[in-house]
C-alpha atoms as a PDB file:
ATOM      1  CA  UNK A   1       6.141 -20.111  -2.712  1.00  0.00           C
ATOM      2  CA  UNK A   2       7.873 -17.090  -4.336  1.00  0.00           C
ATOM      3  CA  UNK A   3       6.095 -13.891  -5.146  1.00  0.00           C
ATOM      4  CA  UNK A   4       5.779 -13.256  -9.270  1.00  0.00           C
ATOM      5  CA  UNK A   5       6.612  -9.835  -9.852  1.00  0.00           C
ATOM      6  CA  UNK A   6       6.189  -7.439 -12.747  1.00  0.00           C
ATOM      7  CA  UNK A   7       8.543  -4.769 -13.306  1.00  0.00           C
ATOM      8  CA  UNK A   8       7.074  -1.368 -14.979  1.00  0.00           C
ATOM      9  CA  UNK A   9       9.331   1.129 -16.105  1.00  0.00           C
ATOM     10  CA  UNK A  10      10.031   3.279 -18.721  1.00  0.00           C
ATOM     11  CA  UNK A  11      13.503   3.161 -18.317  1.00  0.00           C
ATOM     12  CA  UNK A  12      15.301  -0.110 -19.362  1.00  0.00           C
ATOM     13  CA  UNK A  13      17.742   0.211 -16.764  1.00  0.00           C
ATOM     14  CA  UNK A  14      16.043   0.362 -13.866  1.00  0.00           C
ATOM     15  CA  UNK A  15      14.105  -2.794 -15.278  1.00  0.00           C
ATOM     16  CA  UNK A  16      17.372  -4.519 -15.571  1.00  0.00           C
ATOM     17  CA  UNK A  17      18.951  -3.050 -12.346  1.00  0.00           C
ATOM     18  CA  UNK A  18      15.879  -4.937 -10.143  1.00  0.00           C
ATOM     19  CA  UNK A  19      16.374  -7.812 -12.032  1.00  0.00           C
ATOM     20  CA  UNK A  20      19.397  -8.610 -12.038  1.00  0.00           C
ATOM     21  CA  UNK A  21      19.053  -7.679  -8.164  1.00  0.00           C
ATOM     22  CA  UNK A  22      16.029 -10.044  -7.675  1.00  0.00           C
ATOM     23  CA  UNK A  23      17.535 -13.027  -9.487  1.00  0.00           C
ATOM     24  CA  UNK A  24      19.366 -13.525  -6.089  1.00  0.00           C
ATOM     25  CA  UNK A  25      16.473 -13.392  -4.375  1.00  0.00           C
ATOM     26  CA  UNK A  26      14.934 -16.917  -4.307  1.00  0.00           C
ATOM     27  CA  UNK A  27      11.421 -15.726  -2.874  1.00  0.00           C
ATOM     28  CA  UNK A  28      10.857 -13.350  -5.606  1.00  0.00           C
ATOM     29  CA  UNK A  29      11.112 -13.912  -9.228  1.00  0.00           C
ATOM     30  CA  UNK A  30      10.362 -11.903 -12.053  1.00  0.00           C
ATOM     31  CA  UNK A  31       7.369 -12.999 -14.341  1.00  0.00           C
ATOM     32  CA  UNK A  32       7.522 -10.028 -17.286  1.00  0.00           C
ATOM     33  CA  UNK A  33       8.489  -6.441 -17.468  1.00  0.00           C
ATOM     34  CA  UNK A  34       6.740  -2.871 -18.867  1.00  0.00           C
ATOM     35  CA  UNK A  35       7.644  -0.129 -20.486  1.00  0.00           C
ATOM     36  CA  UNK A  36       4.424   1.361 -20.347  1.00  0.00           C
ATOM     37  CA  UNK A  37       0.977   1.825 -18.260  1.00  0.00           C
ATOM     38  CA  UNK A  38      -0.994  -0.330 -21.031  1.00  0.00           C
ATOM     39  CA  UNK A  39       1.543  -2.468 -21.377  1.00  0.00           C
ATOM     40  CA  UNK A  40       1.473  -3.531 -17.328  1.00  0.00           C
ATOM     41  CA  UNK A  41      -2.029  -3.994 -17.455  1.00  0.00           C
ATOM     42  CA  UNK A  42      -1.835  -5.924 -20.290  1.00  0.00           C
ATOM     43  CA  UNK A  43       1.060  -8.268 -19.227  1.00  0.00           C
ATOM     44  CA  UNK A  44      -0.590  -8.812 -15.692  1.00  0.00           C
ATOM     45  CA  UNK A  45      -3.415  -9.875 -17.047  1.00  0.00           C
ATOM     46  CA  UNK A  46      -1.533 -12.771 -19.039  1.00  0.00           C
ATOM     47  CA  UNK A  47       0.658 -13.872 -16.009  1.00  0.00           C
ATOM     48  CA  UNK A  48      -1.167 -12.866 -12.942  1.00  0.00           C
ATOM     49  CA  UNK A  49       1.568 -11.740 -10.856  1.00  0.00           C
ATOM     50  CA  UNK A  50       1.379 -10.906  -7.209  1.00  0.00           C
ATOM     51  CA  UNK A  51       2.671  -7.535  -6.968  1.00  0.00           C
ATOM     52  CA  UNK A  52       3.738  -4.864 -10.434  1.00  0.00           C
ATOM     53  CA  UNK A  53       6.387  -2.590  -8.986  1.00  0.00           C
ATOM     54  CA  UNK A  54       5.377   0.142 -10.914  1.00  0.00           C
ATOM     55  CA  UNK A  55       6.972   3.600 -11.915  1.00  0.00           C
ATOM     56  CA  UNK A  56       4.509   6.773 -12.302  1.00  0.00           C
ATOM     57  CA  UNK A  57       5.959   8.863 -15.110  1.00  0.00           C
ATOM     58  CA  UNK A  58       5.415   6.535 -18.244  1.00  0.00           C
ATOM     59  CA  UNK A  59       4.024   7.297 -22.090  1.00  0.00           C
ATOM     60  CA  UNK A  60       0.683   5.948 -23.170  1.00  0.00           C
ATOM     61  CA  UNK A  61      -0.707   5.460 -19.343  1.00  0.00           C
ATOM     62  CA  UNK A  62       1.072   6.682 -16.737  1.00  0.00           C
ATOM     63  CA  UNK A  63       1.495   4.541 -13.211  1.00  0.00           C
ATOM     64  CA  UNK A  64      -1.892   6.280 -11.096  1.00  0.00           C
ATOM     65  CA  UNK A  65      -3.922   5.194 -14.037  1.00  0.00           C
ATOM     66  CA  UNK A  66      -2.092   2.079 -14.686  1.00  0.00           C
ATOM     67  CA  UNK A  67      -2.975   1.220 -10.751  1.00  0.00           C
ATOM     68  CA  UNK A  68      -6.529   2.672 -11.139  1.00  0.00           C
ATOM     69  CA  UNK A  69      -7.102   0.313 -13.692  1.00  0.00           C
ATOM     70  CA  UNK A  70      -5.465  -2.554 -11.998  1.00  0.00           C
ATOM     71  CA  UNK A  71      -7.353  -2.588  -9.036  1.00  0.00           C
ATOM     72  CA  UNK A  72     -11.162  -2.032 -10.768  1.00  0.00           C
ATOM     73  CA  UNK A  73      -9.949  -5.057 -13.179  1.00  0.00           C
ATOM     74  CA  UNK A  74      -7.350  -7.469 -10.945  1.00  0.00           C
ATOM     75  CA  UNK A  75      -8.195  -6.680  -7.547  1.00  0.00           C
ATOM     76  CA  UNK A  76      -5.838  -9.658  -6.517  1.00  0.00           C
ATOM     77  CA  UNK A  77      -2.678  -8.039  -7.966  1.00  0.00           C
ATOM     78  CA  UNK A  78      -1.278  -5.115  -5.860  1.00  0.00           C
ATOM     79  CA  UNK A  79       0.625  -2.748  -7.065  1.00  0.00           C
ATOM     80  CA  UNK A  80       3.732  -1.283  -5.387  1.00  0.00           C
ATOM     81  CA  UNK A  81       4.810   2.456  -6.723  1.00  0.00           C
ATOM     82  CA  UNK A  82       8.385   3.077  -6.936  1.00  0.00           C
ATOM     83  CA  UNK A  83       9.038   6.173  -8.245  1.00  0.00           C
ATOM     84  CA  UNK A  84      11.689   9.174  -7.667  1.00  0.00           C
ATOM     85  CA  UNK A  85       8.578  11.838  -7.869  1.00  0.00           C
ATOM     86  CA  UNK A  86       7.411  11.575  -3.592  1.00  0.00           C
ATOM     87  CA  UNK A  87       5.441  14.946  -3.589  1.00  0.00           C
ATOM     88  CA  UNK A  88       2.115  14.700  -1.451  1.00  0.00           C
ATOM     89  CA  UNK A  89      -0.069  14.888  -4.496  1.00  0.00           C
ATOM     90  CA  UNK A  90       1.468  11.799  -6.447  1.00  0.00           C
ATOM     91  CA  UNK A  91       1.633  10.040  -2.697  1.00  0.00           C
ATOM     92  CA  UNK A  92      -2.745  11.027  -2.609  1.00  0.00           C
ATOM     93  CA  UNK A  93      -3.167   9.800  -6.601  1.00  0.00           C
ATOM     94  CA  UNK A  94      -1.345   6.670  -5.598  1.00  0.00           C
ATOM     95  CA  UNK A  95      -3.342   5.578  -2.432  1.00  0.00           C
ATOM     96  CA  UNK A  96      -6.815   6.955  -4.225  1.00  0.00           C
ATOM     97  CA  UNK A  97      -6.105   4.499  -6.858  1.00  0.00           C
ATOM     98  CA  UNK A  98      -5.328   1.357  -4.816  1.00  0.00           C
ATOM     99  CA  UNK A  99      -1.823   1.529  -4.742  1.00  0.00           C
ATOM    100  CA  UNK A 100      -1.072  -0.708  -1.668  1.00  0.00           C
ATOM    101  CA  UNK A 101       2.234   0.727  -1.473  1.00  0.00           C
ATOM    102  CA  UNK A 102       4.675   3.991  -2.286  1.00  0.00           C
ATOM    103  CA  UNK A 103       8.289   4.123  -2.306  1.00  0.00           C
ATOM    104  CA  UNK A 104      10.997   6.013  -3.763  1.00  0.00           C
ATOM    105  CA  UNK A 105      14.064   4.604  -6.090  1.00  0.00           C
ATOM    106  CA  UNK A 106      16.663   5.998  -3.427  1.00  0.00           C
ATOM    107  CA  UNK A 107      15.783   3.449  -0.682  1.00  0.00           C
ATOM    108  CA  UNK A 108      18.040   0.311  -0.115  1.00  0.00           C
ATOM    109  CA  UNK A 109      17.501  -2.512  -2.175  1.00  0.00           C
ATOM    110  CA  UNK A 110      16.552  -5.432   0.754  1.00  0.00           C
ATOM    111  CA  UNK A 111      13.664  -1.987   1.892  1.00  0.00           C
ATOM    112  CA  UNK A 112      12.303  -2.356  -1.626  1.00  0.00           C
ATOM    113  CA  UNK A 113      12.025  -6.778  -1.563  1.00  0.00           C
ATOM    114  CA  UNK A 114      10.619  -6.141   2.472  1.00  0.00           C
ATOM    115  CA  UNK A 115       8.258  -4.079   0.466  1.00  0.00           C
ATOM    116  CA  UNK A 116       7.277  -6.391  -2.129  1.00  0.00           C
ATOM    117  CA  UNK A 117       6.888  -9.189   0.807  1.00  0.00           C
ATOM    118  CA  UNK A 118       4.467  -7.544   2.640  1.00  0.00           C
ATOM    119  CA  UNK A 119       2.606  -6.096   0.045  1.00  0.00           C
ATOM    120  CA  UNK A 120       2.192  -9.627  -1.842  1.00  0.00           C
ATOM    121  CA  UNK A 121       1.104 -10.661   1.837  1.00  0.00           C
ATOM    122  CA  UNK A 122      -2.176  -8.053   1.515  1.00  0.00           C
ATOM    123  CA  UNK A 123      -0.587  -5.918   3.590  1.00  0.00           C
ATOM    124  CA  UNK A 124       0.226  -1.912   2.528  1.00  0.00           C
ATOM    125  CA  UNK A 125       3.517   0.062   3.423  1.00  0.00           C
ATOM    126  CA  UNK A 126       4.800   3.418   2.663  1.00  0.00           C
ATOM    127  CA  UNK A 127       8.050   4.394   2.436  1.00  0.00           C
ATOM    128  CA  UNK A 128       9.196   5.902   5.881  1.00  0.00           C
ATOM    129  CA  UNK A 129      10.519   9.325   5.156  1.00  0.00           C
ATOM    130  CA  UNK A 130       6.783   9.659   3.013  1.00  0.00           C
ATOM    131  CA  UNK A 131       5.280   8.601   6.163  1.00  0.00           C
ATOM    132  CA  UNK A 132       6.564  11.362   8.325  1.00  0.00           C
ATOM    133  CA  UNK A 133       5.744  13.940   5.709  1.00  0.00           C
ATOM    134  CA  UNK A 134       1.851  12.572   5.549  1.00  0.00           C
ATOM    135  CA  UNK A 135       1.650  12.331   9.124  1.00  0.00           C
ATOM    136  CA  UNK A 136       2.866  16.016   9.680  1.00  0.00           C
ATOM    137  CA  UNK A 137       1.050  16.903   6.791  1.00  0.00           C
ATOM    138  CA  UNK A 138      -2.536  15.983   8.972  1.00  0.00           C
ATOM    139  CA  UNK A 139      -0.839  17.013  12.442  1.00  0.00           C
ATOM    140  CA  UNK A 140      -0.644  20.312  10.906  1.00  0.00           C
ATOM    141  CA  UNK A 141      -3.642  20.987   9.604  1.00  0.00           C
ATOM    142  CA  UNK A 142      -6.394  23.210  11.394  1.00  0.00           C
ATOM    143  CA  UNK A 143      -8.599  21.733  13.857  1.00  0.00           C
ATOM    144  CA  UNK A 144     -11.433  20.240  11.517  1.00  0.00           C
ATOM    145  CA  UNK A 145     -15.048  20.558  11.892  1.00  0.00           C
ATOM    146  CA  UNK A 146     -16.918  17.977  13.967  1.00  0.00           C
ATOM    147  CA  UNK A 147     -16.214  14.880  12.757  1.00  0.00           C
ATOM    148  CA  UNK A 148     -19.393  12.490  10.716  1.00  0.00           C
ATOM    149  CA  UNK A 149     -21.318   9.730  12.496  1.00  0.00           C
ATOM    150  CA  UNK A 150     -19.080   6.700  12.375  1.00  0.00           C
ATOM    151  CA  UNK A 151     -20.252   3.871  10.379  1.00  0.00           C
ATOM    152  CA  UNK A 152     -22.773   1.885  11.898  1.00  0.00           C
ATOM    153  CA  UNK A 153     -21.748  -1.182  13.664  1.00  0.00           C
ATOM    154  CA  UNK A 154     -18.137  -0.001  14.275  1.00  0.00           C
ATOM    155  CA  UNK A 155     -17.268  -1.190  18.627  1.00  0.00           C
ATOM    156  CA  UNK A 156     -15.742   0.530  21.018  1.00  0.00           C
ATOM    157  CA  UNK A 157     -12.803  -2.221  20.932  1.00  0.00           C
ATOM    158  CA  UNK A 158     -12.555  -1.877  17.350  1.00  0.00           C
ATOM    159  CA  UNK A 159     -12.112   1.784  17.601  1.00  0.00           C
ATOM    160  CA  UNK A 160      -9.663   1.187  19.940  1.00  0.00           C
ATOM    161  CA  UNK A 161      -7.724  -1.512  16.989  1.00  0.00           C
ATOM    162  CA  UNK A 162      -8.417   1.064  14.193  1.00  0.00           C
ATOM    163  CA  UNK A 163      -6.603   3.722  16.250  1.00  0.00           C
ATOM    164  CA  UNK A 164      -3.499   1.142  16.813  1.00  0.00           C
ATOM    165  CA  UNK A 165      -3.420   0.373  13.443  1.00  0.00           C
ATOM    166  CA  UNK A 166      -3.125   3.872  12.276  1.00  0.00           C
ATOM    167  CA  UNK A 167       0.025   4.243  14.692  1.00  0.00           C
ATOM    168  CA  UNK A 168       1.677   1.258  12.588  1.00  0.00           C
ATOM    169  CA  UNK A 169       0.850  -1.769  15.072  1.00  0.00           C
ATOM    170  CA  UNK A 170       1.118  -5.095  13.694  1.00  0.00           C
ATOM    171  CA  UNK A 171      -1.287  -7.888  14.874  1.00  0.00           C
ATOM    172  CA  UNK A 172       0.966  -9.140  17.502  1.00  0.00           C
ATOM    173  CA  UNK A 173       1.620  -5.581  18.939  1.00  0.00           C
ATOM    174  CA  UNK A 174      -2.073  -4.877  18.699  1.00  0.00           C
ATOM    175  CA  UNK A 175      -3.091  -8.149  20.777  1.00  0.00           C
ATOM    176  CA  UNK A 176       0.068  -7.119  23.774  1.00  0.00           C
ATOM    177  CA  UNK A 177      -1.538  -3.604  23.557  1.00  0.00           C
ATOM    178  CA  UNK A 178      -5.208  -4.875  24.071  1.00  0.00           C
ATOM    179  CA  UNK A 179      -4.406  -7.761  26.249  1.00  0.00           C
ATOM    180  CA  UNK A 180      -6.077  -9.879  24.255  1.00  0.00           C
ATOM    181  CA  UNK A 181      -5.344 -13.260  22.052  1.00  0.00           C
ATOM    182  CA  UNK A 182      -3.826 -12.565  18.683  1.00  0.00           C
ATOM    183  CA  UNK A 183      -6.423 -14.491  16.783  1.00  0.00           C
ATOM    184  CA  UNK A 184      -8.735 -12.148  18.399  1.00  0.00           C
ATOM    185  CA  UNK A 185      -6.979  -8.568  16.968  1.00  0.00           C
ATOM    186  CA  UNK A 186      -6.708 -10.749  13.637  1.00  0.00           C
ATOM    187  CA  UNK A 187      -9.952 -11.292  13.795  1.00  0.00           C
ATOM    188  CA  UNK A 188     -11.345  -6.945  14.654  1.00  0.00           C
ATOM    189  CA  UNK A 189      -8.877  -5.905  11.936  1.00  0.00           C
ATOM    190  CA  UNK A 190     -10.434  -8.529   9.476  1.00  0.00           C
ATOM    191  CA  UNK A 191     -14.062  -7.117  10.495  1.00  0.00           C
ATOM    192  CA  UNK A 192     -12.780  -3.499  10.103  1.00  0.00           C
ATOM    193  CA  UNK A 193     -11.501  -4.493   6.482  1.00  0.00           C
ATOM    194  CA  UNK A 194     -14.948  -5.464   5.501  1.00  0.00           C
ATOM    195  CA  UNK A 195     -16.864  -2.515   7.545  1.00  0.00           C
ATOM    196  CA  UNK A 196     -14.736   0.035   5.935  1.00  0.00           C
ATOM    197  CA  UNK A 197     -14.139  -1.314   2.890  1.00  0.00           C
ATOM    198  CA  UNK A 198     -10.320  -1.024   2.610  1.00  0.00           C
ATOM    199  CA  UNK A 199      -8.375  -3.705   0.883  1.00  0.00           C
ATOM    200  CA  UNK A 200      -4.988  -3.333   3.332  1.00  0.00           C
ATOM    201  CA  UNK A 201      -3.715  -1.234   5.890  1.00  0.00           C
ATOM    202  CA  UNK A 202      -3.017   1.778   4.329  1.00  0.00           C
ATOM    203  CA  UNK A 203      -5.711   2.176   3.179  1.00  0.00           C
ATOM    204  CA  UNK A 204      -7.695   0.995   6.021  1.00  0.00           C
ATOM    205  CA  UNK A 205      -5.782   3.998   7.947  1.00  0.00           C
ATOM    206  CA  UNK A 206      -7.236   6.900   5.279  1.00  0.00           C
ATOM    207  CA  UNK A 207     -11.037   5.134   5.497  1.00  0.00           C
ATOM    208  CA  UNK A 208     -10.656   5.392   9.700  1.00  0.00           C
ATOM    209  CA  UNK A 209      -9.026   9.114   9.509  1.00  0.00           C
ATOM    210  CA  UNK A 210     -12.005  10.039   6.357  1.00  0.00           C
ATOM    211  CA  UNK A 211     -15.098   8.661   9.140  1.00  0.00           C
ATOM    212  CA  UNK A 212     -13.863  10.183  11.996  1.00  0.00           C
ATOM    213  CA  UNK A 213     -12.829   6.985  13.654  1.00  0.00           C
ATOM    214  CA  UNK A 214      -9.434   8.068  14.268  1.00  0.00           C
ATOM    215  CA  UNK A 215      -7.302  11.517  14.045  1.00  0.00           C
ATOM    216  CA  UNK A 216      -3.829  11.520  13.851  1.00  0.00           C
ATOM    217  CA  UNK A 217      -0.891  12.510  16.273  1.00  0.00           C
ATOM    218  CA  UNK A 218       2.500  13.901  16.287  1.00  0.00           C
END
């Protein structure tokens, strides 16, 4: 089945740049295009895509608020940010908002349809030179005060998935890792989706680094 995608962008090139790009592309085809914030909430509600690759800087409602309202509204479209502004605080308004993905318009065209793959698939992905940045970013940062009780009802062995997650593990990798079945690290990350509250891996990551579960590495 091929992922419907919305395209939201201000600029009627770029629109017609992924387009044209994606109409080669028989898994992905694109259901309607934006040239506004209103006007991608609007149009996803009418055609219900999978994913809206969506810009930040637009008039009327710009892409954070466009997401915001996306995922309080359509929680089962995600929305993918591609956008040429990657400073931390845009990266931070993204995630906040739902944004189950950030990437930046100078990456390679098959990075940005991987992208739209795996976040159609519920999955999250950032863009990897943002990555590095974030993770230095909390490397960095002084040693923080003593950490708040984890959630209740959070294992030892889930701990111990949470903190393979956050270093970018996939199920499979997880399950070698653990030595255990790969139905059964399918199964702890489902569990941790629901005890955290997080709707992918990204953002599964910040709830696990924002309790305490997990603290990031070099």
């Amino acid at each position: 089945m091929s992922v419907r995608v919305v395209l939201a962008d201000d600029q009627p090139l770029v629109r017609t740049g992924l387009r044209v790009l994606m109409a080669d592309t028989p898994d992905i085809v694109v259901v309607g295009e934006a040239a506004t914030g209103v006007e991608a909430v609007r149009l996803a509600a009418e055609v219900a895509p999978d994913v809206v690759v969506m810009d930040i800087r637009m008039p009327e409602l710009d892409g954070i608020e466009a997401t915001r309202r996306l995922t309080a509204d359509q929680p089962d479209v995600r929305s993918l940010i591609l956008t040429t502004f990657d400073d931390d605080d845009s990266v931070y308004a993204a995630l906040r908002a739902g944004a189950s993905g950030f990437l930046v318009k100078d990456m390679a065209l098959e990075a940005i349809l991987d992208a739209i793959r795996v976040v159609a698939a519920g999955d999250g992905l950032i863009a990897p030179s943002v990555t590095r940045r974030l993770i230095e970013e909390f490397a960095g940062r002084p040693e923080p005060a003593p950490p708040p009780p984890p959630p209740s009802g959070i294992t030892d062995r889930e701990r111990e998935v949470l903190t393979l997650v956050g270093r970018g593990l996939s199920n499979t990798e997880i399950a070698g890792e653990l030595c255990i079945a790969v139905a059964t690290a399918k199964a702890h990350v489902a569990r941790l989706f629901t005890k955290l509250g997080a709707r992918d891996r990204v953002h599964l990551v910040i709830a696990a680094y924002e309790a305490g579960l997990v603290t990031p590495t070099r």
